[in-house]
C-alpha atoms as a PDB file:
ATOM      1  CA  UNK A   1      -3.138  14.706  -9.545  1.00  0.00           C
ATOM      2  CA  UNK A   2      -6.428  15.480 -11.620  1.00  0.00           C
ATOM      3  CA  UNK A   3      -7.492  11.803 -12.493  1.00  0.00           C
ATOM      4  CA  UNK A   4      -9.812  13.422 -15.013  1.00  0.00           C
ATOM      5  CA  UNK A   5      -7.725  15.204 -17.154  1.00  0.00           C
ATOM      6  CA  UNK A   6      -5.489  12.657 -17.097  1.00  0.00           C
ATOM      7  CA  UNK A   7      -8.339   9.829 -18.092  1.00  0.00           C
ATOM      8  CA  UNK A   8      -9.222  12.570 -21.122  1.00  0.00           C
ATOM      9  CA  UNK A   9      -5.336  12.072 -21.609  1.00  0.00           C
ATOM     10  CA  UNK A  10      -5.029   8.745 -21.966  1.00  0.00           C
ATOM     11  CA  UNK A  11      -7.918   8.245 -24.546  1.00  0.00           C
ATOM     12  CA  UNK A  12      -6.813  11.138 -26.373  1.00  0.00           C
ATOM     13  CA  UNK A  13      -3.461   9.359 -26.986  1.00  0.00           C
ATOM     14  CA  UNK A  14      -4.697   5.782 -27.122  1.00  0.00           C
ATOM     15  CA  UNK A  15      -7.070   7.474 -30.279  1.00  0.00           C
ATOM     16  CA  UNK A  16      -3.999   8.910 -31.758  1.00  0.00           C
ATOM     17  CA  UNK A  17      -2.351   5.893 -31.668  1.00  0.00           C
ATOM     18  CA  UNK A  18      -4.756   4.291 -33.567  1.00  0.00           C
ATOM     19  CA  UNK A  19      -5.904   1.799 -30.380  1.00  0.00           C
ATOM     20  CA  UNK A  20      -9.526   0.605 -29.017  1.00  0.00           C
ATOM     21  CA  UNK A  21      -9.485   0.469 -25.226  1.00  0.00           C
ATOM     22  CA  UNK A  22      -9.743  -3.429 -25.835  1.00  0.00           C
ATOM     23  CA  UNK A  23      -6.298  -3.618 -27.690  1.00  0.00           C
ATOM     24  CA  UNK A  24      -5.022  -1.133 -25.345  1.00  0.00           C
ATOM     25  CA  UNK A  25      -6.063  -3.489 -22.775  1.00  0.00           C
ATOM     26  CA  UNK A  26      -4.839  -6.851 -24.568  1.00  0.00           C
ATOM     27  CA  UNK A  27      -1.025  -5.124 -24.962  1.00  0.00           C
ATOM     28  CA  UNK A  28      -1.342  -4.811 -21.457  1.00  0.00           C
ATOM     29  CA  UNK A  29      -2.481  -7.705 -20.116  1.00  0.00           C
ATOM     30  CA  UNK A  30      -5.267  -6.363 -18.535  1.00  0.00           C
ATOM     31  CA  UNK A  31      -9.139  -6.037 -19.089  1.00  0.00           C
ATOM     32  CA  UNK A  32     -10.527  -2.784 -21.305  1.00  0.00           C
ATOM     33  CA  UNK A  33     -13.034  -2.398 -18.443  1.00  0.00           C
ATOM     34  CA  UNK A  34      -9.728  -1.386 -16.536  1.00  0.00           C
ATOM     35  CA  UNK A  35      -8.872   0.856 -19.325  1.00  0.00           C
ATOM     36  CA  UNK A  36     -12.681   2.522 -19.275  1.00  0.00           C
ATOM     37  CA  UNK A  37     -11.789   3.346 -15.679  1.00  0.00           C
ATOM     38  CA  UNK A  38      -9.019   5.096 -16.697  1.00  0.00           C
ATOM     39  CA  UNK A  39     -10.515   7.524 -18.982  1.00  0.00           C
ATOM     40  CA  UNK A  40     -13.414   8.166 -17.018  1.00  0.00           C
ATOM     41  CA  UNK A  41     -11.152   9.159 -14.122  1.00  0.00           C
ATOM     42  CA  UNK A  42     -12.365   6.813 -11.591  1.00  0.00           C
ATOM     43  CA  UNK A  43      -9.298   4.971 -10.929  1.00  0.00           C
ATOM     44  CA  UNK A  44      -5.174   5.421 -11.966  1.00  0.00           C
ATOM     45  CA  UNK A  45      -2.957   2.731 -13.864  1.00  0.00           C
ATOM     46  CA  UNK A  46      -1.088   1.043 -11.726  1.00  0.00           C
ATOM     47  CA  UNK A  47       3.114   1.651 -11.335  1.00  0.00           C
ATOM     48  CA  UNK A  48       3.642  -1.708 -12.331  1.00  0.00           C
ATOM     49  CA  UNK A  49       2.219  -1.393 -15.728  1.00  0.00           C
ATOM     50  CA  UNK A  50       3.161   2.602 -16.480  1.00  0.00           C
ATOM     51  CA  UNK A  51       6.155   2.295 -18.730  1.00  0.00           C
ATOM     52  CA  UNK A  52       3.884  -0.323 -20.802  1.00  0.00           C
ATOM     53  CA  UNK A  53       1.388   1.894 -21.194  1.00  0.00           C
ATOM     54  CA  UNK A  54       3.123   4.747 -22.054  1.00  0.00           C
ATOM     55  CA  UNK A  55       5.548   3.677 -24.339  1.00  0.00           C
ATOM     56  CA  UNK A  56       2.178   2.236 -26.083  1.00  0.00           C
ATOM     57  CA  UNK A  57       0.651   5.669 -25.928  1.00  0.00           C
ATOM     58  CA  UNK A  58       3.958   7.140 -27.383  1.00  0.00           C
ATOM     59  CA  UNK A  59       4.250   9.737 -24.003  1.00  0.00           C
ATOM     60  CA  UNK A  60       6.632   9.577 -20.639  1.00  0.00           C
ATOM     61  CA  UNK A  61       5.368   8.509 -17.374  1.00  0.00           C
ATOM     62  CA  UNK A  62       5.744  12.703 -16.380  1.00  0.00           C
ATOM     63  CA  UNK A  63       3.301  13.306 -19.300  1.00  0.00           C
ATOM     64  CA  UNK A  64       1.076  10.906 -18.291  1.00  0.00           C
ATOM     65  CA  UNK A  65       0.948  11.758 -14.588  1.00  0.00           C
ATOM     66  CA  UNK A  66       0.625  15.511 -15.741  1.00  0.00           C
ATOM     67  CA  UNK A  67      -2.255  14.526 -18.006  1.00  0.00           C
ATOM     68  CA  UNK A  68      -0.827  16.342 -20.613  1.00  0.00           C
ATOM     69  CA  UNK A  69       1.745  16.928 -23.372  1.00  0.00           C
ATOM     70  CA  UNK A  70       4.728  18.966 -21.972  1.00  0.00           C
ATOM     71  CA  UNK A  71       7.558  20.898 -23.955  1.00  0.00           C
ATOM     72  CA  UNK A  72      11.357  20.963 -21.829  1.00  0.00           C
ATOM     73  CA  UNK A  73      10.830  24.188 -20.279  1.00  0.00           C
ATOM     74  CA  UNK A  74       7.755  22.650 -18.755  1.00  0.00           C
ATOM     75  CA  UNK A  75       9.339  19.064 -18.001  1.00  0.00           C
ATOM     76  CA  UNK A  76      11.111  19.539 -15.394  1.00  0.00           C
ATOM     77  CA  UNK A  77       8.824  21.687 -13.277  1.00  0.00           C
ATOM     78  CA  UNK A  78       5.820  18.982 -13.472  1.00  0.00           C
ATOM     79  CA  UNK A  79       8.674  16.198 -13.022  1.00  0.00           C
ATOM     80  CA  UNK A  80       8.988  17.559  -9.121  1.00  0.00           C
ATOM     81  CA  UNK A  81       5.482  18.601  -8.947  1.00  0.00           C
ATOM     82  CA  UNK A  82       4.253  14.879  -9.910  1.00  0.00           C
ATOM     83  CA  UNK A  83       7.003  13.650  -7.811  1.00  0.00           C
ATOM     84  CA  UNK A  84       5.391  15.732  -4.821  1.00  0.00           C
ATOM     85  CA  UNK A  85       2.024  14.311  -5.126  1.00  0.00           C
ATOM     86  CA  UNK A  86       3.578  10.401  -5.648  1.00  0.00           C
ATOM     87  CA  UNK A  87       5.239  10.846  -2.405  1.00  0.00           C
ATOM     88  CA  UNK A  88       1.806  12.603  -0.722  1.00  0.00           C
ATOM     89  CA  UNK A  89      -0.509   9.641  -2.218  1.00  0.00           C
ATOM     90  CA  UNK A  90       1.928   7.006  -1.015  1.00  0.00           C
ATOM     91  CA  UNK A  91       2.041   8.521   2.688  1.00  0.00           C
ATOM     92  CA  UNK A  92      -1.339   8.583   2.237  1.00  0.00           C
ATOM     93  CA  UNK A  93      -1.955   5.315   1.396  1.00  0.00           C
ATOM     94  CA  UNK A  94       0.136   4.088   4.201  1.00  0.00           C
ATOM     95  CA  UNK A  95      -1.254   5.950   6.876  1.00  0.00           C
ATOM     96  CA  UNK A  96      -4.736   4.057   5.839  1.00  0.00           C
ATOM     97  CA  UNK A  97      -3.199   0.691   6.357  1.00  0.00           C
ATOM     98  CA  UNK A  98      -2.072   1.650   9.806  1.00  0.00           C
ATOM     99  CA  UNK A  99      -4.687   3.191  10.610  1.00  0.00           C
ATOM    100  CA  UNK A 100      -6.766  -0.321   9.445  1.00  0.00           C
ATOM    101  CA  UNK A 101      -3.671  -2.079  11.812  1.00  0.00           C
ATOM    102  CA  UNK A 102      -5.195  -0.094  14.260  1.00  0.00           C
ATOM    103  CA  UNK A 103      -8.897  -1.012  13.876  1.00  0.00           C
ATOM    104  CA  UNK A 104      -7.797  -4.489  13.622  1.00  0.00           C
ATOM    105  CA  UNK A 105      -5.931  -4.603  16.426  1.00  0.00           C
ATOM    106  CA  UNK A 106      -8.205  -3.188  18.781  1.00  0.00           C
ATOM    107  CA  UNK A 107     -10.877  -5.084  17.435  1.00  0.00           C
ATOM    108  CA  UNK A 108      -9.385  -8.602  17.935  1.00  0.00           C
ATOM    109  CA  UNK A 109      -8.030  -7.815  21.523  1.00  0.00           C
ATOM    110  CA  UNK A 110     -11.538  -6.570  22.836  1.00  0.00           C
ATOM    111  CA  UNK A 111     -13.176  -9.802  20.986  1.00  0.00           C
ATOM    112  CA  UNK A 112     -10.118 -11.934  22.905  1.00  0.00           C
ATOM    113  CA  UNK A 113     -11.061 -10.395  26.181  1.00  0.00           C
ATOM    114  CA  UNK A 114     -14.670 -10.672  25.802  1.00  0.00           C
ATOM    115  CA  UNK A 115     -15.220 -14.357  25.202  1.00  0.00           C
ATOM    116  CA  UNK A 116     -12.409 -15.073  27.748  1.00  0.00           C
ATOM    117  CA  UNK A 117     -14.308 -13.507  30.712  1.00  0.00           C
ATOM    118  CA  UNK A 118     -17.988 -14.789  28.894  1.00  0.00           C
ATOM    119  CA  UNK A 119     -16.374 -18.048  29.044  1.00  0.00           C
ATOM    120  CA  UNK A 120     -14.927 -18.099  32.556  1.00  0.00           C
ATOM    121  CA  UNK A 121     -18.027 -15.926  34.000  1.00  0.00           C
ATOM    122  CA  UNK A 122     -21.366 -16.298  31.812  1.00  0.00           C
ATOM    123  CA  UNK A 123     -21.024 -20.439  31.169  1.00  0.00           C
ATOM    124  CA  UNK A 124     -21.092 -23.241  32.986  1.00  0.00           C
ATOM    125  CA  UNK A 125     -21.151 -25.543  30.162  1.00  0.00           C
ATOM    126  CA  UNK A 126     -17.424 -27.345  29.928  1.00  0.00           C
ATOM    127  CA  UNK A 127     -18.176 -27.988  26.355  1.00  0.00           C
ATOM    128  CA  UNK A 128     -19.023 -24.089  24.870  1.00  0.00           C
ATOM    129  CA  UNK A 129     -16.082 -22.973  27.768  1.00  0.00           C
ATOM    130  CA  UNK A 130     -13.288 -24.527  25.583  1.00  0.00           C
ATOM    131  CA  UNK A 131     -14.832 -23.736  22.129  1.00  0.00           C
ATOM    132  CA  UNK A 132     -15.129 -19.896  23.264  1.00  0.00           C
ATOM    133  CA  UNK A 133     -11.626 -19.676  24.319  1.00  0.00           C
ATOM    134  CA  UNK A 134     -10.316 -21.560  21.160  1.00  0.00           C
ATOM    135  CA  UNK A 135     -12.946 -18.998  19.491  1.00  0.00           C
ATOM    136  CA  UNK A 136     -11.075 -16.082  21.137  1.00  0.00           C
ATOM    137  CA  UNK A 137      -7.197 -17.516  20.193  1.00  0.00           C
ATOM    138  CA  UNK A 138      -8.206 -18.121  17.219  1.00  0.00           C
ATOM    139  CA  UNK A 139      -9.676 -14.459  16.469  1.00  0.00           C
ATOM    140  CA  UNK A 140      -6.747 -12.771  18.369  1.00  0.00           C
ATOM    141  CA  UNK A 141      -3.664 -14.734  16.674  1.00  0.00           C
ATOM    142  CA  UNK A 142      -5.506 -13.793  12.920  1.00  0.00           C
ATOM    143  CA  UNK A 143      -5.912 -10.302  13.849  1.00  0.00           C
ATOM    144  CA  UNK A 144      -1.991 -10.470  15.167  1.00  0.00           C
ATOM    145  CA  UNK A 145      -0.700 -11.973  11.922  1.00  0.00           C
ATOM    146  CA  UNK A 146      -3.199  -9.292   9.838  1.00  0.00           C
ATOM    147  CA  UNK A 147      -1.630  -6.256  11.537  1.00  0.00           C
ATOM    148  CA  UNK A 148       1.757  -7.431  10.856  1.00  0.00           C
ATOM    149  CA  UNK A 149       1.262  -8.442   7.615  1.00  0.00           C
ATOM    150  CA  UNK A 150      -0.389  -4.641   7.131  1.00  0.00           C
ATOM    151  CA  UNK A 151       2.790  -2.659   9.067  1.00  0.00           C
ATOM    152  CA  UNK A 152       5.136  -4.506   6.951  1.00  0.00           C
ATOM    153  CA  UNK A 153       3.538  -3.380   3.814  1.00  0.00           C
ATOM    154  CA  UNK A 154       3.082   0.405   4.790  1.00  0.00           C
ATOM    155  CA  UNK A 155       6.040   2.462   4.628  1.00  0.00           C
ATOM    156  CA  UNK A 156       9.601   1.696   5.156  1.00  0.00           C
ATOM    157  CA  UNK A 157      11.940   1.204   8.088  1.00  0.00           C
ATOM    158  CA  UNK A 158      14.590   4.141   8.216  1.00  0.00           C
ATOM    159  CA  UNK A 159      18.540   3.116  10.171  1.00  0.00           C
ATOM    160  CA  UNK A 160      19.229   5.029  12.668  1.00  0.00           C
ATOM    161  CA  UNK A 161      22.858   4.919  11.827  1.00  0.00           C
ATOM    162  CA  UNK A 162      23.117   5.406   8.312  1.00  0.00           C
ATOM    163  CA  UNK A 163      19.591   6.924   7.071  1.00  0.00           C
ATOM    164  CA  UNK A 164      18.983   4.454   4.602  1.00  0.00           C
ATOM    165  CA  UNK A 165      14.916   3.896   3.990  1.00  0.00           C
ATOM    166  CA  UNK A 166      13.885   0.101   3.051  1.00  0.00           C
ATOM    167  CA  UNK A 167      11.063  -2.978   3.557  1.00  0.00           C
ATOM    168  CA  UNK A 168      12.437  -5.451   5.631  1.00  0.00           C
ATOM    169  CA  UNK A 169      11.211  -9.175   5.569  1.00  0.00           C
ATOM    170  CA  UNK A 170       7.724 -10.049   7.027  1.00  0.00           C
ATOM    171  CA  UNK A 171       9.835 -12.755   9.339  1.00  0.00           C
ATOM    172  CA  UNK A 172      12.449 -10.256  10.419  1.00  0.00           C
ATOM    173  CA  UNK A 173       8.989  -7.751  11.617  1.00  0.00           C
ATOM    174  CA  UNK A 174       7.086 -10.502  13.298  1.00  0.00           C
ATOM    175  CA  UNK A 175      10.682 -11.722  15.315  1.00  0.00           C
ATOM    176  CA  UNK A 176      12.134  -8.037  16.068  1.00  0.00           C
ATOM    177  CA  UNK A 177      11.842  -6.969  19.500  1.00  0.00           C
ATOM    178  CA  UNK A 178       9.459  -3.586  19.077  1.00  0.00           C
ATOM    179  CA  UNK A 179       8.521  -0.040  21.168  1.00  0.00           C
ATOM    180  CA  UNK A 180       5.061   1.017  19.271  1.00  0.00           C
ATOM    181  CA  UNK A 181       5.687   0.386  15.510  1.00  0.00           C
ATOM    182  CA  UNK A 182       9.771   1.271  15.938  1.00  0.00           C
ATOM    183  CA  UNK A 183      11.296  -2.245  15.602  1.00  0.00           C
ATOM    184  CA  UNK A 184      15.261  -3.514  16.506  1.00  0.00           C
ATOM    185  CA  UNK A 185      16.603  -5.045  13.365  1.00  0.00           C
ATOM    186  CA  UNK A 186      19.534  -4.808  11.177  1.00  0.00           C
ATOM    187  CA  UNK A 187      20.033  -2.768   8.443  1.00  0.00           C
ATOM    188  CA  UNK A 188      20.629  -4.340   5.007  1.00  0.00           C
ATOM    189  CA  UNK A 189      23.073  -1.776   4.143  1.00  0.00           C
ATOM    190  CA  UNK A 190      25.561  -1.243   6.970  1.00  0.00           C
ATOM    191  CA  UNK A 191      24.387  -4.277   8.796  1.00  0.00           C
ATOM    192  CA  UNK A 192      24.266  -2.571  12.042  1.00  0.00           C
ATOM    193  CA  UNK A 193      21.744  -3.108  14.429  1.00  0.00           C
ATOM    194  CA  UNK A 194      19.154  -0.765  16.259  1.00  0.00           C
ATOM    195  CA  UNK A 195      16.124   0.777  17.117  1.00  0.00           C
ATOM    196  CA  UNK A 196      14.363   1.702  12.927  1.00  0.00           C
ATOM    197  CA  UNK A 197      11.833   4.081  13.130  1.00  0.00           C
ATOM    198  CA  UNK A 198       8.837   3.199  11.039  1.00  0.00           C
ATOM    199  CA  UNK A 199       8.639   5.756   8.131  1.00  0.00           C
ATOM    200  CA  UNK A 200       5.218   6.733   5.716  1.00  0.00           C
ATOM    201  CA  UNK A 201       8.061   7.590   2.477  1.00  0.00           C
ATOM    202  CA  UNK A 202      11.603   7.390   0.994  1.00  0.00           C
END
């Protein structure tokens, strides 16, 4: 998606519509420095607050992610087209928050390890012993709970039994016995249980 055209877009529409980026902004709740961002391409509305803004702007969502007005013939072509790049910028996305898991992960381990054998090798002092391990617990179970807090939010979890695609709880990822990021759970729609492999989209 070109976040420029569609920033021209949006203040070409929000000038029709008679608007200043700071009513814009009031109608939806948000700042107009948000709304400047827009229109100078630098950043995208969010999904949460699309149908707001363009029913405010008088366009659909496919306009607005197309960056410009479409007639019927065109509609449907830049409906699968935007569709395409949604589903590329959200496997995107997700493959940047495992890939952070991953940073995390690694980083908190080697930290763990490291003040474990500086604590039972390098001091002698009871006192800095004990605070170096709690030092190293402490650092490992936070980078634990931050990578499972991060898998959870990328992607989905696809059944191996009936293909459905969904988020499951944060408890139900922490508890679930797991090979690599492929976790045993049960599926909210045909309740059966098994190995769900972790997937980037629906």
């Amino acid at each position: 998606m070109d976040q420029e055209k569609i920033g021209r877009f949006i203040a070409s529409c929000r000038k029709s519509a008679g608007l200043t980026q700071a009513v814009l902004a009031e109608k939806l709740g948000i700042t107009d420095r948000a709304v400047s961002k827009w229109e100078n391409g630098k950043s995208m509305p969010d999904a949460s607050i699309m149908l707001n803004l363009c029913e405010q702007l008088g366009i659909s969502v496919n306009e607005l992610l197309s960056g410009e007005r479409l007639d019927m013939d065109d509609y449907r072509k830049m409906a699968e087209e935007n569709l395409l790049q949604l589903k590329k910028q959200e496997e995107l996305n997700n493959k940047k928050l495992l890939s952070l898991e991953t940073v995390i992960g690694y980083s908190s381990t080697i930290s763990f390890m490291v003040l474990i054998f500086s604590a039972c090798t390098a001091v002698t002092s009871r006192v800095w012993q004990v605070i170096m391990i709690l030092t190293a617990i402490v650092i490992f179970a936070v980078g634990i709970v931050c990578c499972l807090r991060l898998e959870h939010d990328a992607g989905y979890y696809e059944c191996p039994h009936c293909g459905k695609k969904y988020v499951p709880s944060i408890w139900a990822v922490i508890l679930a016995p797991h090979f690599g990021r492929n976790r045993v759970l049960r599926c909210p729609y045909c309740r059966k249980i098994g190995y769900h492999r972790k997937v980037m989209t629906k």
